[in-house]
PDB file of N, CA and C in Angstrom:
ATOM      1  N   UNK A   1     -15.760  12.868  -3.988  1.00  0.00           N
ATOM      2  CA  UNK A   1     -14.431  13.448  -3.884  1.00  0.00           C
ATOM      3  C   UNK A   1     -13.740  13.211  -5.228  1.00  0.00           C
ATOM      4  N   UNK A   2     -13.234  14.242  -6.086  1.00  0.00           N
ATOM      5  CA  UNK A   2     -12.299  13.698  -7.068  1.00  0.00           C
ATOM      6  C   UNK A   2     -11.060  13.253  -6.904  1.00  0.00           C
ATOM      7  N   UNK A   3     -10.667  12.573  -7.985  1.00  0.00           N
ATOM      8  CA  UNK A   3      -9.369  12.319  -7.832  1.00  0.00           C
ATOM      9  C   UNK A   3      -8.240  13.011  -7.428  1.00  0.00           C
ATOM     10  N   UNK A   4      -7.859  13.908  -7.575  1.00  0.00           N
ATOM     11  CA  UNK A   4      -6.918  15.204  -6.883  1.00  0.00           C
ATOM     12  C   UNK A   4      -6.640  15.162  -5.674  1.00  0.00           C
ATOM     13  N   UNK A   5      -8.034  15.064  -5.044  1.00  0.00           N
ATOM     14  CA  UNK A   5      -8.589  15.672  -3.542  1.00  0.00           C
ATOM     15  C   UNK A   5      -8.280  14.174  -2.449  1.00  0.00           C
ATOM     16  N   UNK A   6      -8.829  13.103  -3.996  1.00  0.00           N
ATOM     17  CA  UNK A   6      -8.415  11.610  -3.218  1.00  0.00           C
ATOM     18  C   UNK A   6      -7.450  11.539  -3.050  1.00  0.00           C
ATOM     19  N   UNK A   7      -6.297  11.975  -3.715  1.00  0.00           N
ATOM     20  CA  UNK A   7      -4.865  11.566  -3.688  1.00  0.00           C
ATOM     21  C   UNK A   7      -4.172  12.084  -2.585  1.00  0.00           C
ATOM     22  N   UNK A   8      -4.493  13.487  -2.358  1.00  0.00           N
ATOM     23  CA  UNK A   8      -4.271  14.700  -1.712  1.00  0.00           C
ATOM     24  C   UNK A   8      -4.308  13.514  -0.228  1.00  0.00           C
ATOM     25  N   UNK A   9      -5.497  13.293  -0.033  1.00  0.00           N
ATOM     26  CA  UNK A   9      -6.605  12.794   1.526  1.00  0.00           C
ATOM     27  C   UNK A   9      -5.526  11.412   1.624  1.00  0.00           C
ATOM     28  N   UNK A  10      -5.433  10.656   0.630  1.00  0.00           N
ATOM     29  CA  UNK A  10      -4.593   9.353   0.930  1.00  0.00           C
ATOM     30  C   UNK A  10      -3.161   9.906   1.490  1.00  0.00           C
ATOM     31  N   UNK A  11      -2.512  10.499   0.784  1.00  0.00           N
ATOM     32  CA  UNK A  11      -1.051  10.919   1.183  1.00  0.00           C
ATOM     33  C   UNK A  11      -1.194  11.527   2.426  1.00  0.00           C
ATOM     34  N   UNK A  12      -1.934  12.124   2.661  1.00  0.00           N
ATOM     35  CA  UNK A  12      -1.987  13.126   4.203  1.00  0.00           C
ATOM     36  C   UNK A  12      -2.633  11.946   5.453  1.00  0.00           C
ATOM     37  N   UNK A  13      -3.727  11.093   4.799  1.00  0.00           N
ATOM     38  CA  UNK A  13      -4.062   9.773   5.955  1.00  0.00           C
ATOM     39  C   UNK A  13      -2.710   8.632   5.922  1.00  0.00           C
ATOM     40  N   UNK A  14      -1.885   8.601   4.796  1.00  0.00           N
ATOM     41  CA  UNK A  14      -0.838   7.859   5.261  1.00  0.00           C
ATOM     42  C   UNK A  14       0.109   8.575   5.902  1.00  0.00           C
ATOM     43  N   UNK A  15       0.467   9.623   5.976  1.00  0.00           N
ATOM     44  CA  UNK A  15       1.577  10.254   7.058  1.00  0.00           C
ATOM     45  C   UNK A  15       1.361   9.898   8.182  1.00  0.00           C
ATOM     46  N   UNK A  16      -0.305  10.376   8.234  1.00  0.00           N
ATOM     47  CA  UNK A  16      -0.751  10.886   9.879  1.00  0.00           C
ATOM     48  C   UNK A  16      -0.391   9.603  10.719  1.00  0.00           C
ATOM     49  N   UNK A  17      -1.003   8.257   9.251  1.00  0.00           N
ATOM     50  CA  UNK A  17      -1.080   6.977  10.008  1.00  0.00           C
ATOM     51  C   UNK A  17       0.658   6.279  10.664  1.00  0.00           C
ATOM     52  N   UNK A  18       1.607   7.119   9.594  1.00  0.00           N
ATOM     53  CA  UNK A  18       3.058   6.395   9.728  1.00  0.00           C
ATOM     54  C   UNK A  18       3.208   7.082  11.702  1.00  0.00           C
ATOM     55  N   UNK A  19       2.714   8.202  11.484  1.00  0.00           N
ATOM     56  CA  UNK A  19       3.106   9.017  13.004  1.00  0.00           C
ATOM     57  C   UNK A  19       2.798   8.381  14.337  1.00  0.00           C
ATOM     58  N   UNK A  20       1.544   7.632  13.961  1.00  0.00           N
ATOM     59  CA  UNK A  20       1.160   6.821  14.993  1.00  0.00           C
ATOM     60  C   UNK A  20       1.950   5.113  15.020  1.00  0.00           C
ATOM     61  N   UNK A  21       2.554   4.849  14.177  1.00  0.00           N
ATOM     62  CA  UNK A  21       3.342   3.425  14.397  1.00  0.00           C
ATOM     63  C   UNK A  21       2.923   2.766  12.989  1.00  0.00           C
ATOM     64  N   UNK A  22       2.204   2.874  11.741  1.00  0.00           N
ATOM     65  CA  UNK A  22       1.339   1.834  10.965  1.00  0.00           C
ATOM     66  C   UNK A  22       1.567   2.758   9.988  1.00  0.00           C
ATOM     67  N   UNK A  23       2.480   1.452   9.269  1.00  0.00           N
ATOM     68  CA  UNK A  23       2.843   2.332   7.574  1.00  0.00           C
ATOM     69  C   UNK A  23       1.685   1.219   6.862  1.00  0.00           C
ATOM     70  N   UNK A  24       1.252   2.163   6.105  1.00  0.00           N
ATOM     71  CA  UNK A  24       0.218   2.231   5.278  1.00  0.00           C
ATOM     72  C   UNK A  24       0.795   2.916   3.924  1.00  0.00           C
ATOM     73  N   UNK A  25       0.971   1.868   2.743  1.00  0.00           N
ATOM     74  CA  UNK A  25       1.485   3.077   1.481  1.00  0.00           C
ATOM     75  C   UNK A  25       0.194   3.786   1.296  1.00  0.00           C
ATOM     76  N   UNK A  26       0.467   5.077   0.341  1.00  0.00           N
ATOM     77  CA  UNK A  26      -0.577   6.166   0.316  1.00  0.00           C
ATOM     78  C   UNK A  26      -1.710   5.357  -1.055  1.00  0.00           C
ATOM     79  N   UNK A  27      -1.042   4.809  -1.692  1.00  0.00           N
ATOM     80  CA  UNK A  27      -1.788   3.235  -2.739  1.00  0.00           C
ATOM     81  C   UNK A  27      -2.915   2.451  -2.209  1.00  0.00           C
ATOM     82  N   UNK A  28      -2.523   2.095  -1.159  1.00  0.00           N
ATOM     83  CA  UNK A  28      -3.108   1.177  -0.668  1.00  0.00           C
ATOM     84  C   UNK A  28      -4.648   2.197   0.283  1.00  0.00           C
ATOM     85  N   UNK A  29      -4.127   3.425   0.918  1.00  0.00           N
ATOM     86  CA  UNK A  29      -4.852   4.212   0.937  1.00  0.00           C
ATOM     87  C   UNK A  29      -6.151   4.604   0.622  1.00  0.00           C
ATOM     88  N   UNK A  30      -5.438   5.361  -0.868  1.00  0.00           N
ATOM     89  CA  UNK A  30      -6.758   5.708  -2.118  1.00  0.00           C
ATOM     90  C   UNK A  30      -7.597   4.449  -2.506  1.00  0.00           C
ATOM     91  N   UNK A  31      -6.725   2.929  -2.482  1.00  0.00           N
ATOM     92  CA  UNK A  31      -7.864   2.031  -2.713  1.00  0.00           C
ATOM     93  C   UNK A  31      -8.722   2.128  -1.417  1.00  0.00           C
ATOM     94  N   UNK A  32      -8.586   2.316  -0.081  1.00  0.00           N
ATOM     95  CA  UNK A  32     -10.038   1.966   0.847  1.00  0.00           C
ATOM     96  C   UNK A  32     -10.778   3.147   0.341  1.00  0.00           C
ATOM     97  N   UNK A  33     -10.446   4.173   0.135  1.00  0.00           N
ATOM     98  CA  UNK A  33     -10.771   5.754  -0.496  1.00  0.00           C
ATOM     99  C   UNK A  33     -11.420   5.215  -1.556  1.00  0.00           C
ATOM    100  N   UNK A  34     -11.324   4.782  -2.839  1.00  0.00           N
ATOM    101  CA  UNK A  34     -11.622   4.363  -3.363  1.00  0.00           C
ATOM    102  C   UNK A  34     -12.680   3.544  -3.592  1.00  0.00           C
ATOM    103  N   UNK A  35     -13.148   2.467  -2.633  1.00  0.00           N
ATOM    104  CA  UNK A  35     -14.038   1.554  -2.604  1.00  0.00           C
ATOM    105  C   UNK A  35     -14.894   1.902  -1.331  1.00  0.00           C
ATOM    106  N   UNK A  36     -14.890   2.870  -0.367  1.00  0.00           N
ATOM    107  CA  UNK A  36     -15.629   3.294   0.011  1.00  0.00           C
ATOM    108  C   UNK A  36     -16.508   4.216  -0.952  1.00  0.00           C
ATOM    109  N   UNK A  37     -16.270   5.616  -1.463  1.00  0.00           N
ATOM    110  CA  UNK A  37     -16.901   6.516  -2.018  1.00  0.00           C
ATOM    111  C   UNK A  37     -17.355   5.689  -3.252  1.00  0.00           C
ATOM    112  N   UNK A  38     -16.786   4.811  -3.766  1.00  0.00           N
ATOM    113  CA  UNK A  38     -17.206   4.212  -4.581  1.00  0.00           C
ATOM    114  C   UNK A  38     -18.653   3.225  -4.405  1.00  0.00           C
ATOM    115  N   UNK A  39     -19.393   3.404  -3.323  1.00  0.00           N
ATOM    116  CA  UNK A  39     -20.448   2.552  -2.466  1.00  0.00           C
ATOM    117  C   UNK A  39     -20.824   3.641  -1.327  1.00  0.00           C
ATOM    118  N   UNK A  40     -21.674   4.645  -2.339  1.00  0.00           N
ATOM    119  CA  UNK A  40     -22.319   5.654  -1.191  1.00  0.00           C
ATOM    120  C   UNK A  40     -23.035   5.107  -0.009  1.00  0.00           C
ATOM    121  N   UNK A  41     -23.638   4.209  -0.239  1.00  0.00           N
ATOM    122  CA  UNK A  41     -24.638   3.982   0.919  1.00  0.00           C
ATOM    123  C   UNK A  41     -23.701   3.900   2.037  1.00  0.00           C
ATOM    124  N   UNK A  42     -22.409   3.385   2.290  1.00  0.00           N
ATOM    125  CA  UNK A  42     -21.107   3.443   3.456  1.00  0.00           C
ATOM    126  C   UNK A  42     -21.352   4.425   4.331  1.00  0.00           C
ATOM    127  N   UNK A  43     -21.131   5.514   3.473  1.00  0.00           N
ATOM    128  CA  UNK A  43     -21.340   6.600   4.333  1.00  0.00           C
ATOM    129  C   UNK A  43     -22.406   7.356   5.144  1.00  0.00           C
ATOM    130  N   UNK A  44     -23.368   6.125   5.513  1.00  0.00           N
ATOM    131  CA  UNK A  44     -24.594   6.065   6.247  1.00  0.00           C
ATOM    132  C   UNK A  44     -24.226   5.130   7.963  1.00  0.00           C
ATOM    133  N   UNK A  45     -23.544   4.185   7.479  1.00  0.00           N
ATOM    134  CA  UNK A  45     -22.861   3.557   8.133  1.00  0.00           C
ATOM    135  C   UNK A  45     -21.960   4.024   9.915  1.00  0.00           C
ATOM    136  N   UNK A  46     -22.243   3.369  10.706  1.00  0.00           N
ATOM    137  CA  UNK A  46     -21.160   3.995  11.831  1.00  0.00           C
ATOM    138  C   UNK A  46     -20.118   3.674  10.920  1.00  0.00           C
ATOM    139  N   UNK A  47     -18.666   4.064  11.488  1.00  0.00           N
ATOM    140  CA  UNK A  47     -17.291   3.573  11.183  1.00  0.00           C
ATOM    141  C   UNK A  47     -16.759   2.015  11.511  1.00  0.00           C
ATOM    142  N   UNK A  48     -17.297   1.243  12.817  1.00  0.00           N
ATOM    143  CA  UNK A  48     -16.904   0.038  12.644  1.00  0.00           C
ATOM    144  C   UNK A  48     -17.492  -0.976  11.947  1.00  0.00           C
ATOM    145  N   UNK A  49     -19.258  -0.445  11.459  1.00  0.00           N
ATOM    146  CA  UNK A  49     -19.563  -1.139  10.502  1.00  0.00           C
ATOM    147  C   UNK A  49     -19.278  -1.123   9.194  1.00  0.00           C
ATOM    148  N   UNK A  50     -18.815  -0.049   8.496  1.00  0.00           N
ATOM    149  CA  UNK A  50     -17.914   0.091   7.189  1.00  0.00           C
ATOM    150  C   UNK A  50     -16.911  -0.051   7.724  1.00  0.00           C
ATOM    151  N   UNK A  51     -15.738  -0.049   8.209  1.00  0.00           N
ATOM    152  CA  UNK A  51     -14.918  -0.480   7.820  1.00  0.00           C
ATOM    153  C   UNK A  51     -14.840  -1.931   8.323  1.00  0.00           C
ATOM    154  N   UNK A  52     -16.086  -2.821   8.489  1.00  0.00           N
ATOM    155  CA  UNK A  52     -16.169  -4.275   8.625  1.00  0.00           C
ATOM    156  C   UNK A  52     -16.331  -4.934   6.641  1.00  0.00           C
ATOM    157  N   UNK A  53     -17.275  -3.620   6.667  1.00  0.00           N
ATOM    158  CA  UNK A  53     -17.875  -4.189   5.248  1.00  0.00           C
ATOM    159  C   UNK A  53     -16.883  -3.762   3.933  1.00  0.00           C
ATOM    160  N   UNK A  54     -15.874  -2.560   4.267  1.00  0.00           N
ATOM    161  CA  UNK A  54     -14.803  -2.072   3.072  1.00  0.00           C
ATOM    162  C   UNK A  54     -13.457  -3.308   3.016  1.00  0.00           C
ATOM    163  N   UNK A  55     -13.454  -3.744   4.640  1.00  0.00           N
ATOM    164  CA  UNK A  55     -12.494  -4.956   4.451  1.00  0.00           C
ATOM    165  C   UNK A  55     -12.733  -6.498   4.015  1.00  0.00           C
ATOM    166  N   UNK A  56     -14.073  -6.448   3.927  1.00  0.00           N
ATOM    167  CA  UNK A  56     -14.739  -8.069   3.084  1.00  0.00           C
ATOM    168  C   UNK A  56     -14.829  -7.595   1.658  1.00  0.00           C
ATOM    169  N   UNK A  57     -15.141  -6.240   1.141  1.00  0.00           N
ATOM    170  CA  UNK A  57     -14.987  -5.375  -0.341  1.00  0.00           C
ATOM    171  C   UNK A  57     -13.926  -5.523  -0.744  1.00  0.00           C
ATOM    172  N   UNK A  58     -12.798  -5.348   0.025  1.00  0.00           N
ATOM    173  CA  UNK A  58     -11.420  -5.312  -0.322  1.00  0.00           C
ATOM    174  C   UNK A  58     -10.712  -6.591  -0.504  1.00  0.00           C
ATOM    175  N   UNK A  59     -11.051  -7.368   0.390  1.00  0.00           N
ATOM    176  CA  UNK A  59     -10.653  -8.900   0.269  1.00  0.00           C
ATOM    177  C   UNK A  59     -10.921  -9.718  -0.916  1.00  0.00           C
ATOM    178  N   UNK A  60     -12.148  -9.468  -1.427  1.00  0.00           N
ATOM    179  CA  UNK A  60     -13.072  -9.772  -2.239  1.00  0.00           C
ATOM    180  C   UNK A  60     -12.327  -9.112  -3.863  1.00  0.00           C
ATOM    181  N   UNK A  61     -11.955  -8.084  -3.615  1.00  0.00           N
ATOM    182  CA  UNK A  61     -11.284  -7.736  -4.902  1.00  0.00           C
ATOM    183  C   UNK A  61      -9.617  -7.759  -4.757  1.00  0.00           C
ATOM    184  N   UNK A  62      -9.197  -8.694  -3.873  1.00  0.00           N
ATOM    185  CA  UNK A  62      -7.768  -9.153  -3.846  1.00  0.00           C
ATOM    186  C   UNK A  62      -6.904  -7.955  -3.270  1.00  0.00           C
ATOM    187  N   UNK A  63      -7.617  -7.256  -2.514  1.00  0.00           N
ATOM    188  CA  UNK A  63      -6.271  -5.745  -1.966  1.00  0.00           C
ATOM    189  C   UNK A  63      -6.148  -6.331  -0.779  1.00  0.00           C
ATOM    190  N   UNK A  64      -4.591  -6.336  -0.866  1.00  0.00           N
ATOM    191  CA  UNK A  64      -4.175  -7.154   0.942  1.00  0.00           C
ATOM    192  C   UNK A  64      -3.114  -5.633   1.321  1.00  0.00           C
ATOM    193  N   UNK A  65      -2.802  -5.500   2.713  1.00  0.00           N
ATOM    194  CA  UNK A  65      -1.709  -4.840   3.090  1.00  0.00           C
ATOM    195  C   UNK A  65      -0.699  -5.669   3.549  1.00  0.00           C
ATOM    196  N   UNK A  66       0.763  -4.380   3.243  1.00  0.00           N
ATOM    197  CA  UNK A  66       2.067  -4.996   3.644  1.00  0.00           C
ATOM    198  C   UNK A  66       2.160  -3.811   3.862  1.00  0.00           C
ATOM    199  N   UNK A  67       3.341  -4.007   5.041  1.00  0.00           N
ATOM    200  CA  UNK A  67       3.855  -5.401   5.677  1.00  0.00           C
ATOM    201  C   UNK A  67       2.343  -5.007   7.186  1.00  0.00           C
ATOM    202  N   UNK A  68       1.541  -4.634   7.064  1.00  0.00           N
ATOM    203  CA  UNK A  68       0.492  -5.069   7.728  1.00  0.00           C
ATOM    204  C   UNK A  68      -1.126  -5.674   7.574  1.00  0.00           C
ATOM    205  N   UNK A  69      -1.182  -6.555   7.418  1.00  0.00           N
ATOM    206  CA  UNK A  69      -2.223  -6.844   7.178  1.00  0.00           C
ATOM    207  C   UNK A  69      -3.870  -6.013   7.210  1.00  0.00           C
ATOM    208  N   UNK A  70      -4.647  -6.006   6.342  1.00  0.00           N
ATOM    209  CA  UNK A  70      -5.744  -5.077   6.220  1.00  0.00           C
ATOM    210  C   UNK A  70      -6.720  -5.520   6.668  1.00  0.00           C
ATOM    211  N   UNK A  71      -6.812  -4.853   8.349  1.00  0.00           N
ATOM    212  CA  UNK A  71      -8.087  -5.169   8.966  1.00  0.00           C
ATOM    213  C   UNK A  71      -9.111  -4.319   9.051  1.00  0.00           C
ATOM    214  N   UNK A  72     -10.005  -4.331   9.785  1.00  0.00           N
ATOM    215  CA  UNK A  72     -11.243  -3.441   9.650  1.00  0.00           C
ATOM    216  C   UNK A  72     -11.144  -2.712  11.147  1.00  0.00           C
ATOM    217  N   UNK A  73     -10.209  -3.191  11.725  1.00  0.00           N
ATOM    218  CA  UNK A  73      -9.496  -2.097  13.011  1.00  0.00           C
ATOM    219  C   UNK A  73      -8.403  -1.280  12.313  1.00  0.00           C
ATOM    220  N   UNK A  74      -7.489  -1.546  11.286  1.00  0.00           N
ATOM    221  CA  UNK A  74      -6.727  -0.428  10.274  1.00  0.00           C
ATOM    222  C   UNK A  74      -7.407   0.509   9.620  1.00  0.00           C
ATOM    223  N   UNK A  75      -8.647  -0.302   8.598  1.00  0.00           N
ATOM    224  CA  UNK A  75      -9.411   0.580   7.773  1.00  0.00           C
ATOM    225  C   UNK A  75      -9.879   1.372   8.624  1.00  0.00           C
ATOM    226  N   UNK A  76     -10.443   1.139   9.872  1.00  0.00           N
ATOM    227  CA  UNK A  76     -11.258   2.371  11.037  1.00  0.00           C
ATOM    228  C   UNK A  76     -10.307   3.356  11.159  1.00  0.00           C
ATOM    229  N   UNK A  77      -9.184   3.370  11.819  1.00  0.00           N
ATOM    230  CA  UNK A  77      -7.713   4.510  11.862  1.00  0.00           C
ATOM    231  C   UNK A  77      -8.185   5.319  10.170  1.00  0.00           C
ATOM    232  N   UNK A  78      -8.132   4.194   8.991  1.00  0.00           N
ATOM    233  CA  UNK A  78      -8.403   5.189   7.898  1.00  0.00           C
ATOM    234  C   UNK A  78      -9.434   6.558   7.932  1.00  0.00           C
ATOM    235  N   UNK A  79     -10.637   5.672   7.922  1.00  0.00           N
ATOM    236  CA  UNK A  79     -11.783   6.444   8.029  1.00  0.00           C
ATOM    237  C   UNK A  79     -12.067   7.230   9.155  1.00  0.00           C
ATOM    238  N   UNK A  80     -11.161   7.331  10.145  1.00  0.00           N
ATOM    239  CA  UNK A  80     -11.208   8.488  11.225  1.00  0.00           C
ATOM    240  C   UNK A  80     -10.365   9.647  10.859  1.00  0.00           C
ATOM    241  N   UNK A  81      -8.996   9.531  10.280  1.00  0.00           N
ATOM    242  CA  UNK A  81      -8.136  10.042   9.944  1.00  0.00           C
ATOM    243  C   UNK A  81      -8.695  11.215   8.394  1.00  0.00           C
ATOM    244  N   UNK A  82      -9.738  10.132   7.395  1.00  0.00           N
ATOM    245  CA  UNK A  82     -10.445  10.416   7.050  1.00  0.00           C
ATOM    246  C   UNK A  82     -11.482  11.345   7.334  1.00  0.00           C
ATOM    247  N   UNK A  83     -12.174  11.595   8.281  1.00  0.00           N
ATOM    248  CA  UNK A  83     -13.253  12.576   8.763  1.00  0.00           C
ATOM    249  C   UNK A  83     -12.481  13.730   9.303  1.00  0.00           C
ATOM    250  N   UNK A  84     -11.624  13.794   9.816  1.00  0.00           N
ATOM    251  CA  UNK A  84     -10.579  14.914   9.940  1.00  0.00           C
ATOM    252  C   UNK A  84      -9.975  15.865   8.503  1.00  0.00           C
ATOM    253  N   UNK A  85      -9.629  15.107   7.899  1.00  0.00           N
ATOM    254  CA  UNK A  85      -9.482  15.688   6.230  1.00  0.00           C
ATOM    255  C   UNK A  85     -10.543  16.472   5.745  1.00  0.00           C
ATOM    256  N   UNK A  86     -11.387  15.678   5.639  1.00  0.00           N
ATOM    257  CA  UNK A  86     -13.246  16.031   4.944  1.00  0.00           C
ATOM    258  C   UNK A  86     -13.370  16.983   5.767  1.00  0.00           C
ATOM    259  N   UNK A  87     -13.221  17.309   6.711  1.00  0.00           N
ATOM    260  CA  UNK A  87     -13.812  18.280   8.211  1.00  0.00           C
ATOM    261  C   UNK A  87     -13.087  19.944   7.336  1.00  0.00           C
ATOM    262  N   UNK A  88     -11.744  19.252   7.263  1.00  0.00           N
ATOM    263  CA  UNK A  88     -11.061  20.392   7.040  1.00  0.00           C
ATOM    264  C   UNK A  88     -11.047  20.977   5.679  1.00  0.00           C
ATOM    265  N   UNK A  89     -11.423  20.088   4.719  1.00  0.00           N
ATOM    266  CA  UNK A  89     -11.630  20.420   3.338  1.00  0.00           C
ATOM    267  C   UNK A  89     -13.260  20.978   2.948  1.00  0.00           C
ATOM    268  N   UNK A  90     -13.867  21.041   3.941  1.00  0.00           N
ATOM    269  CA  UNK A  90     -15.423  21.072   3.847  1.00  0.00           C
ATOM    270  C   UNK A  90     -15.993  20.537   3.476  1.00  0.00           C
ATOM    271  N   UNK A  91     -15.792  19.045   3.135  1.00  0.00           N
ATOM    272  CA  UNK A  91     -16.612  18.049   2.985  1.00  0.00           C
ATOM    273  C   UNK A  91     -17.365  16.647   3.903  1.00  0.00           C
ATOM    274  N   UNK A  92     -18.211  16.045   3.164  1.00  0.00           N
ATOM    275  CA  UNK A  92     -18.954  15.363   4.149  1.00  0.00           C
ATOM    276  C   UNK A  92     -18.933  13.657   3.548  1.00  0.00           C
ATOM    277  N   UNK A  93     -18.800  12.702   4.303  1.00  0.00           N
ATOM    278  CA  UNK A  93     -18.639  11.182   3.994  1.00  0.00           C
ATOM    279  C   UNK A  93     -20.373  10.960   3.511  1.00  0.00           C
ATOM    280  N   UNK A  94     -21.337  11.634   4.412  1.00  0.00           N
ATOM    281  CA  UNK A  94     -22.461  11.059   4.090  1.00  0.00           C
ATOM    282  C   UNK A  94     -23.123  11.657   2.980  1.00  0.00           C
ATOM    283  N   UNK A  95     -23.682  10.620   2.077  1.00  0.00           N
ATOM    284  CA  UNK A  95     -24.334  10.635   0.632  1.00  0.00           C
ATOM    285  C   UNK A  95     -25.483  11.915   0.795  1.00  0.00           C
ATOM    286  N   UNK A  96     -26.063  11.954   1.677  1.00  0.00           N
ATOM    287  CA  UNK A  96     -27.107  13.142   1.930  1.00  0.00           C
ATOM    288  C   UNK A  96     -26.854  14.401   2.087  1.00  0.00           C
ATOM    289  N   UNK A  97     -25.444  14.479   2.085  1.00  0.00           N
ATOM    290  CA  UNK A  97     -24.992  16.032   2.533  1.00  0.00           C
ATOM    291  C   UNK A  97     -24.217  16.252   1.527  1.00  0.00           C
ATOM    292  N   UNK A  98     -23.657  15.423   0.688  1.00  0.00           N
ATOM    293  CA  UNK A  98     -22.706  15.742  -0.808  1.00  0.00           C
ATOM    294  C   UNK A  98     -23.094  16.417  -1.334  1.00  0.00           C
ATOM    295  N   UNK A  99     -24.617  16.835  -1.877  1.00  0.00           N
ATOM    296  CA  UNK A  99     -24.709  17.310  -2.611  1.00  0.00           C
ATOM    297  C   UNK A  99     -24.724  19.212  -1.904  1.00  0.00           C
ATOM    298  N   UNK A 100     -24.536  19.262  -1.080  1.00  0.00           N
ATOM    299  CA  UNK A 100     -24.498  20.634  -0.129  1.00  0.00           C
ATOM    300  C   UNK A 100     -22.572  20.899  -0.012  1.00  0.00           C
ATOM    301  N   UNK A 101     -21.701  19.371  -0.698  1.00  0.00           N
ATOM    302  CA  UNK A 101     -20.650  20.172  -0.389  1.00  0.00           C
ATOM    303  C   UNK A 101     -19.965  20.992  -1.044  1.00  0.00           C
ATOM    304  N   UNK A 102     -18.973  22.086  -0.942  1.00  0.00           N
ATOM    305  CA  UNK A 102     -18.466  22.793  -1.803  1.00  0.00           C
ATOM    306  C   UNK A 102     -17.061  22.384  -2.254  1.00  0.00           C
ATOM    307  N   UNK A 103     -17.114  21.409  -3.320  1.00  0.00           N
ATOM    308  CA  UNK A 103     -16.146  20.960  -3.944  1.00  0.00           C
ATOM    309  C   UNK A 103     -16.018  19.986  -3.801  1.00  0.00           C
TER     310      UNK A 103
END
C-alpha cells in the first residue's frame, strides 16, 4: 500500500473506530498500518494472531495509545476495519495476492 492510500485507510479506520466508542488518532493508526505491511509474512496470519504479534512489534518499538491503551483486541477492530477498506479499494492484506493487486 503506498503512502497516500495509507494515510487515506488510517483516517477512514480512525473515524469508523471513533463511531463505535474508541478514539484512536489517525497517527497512531498508520503506525499499526505501518508495521504490519511493513512485515509481509502478517498477512498470512488469522487476525488475532497478528494483531497479538503487531502489539509485542509495537511495544517493542515504544508506540503506546492514548488515552487508550494498545491492545491486540484494539489492533484487531484495526485490522478488521482494515479489510473493509482493502475490500473496497481492491486490495488484498495477503503477500500472495499483492502482486495481482491493482494499485
Amino acid at each position: 500500500m503506498d503512502e497516500a492510500l495509507m494515510d487515506e485507510c488510517a483516517g477512514w479506520i480512525a473515524a469508523q473506530l471513533e463511531e463505535e466508542g474508541h478514539f484512536l488518532d489517525p497517527g497512531l493508526v498508520y503506525a499499526i498500518l505501518e508495521h504490519e505491511w511493513g512485515h509481509p509474512a502478517l498477512g498470512r496470519l488469522p487476525h488475532d494472531r497478528m494483531a497479538t504479534e503487531l502489539e509485542a512489534s509495537l511495544a517493542a518499538a515504544g508506540v503506546t495509545g492514548y488515552p487508550q491503551p494498545l491492545s491486540a483486541g484494539l489492533i484487531g477492530l484495526v485490522l478488521s476495519w482494515e479489510d473493509d477498506f482493502l475490500s473496497f479499494a481492491g486490495l488484498s492484506r495477503n503477500p500472495a495476492a499483492r502482486s495481482q493487486d491493482h494499485g
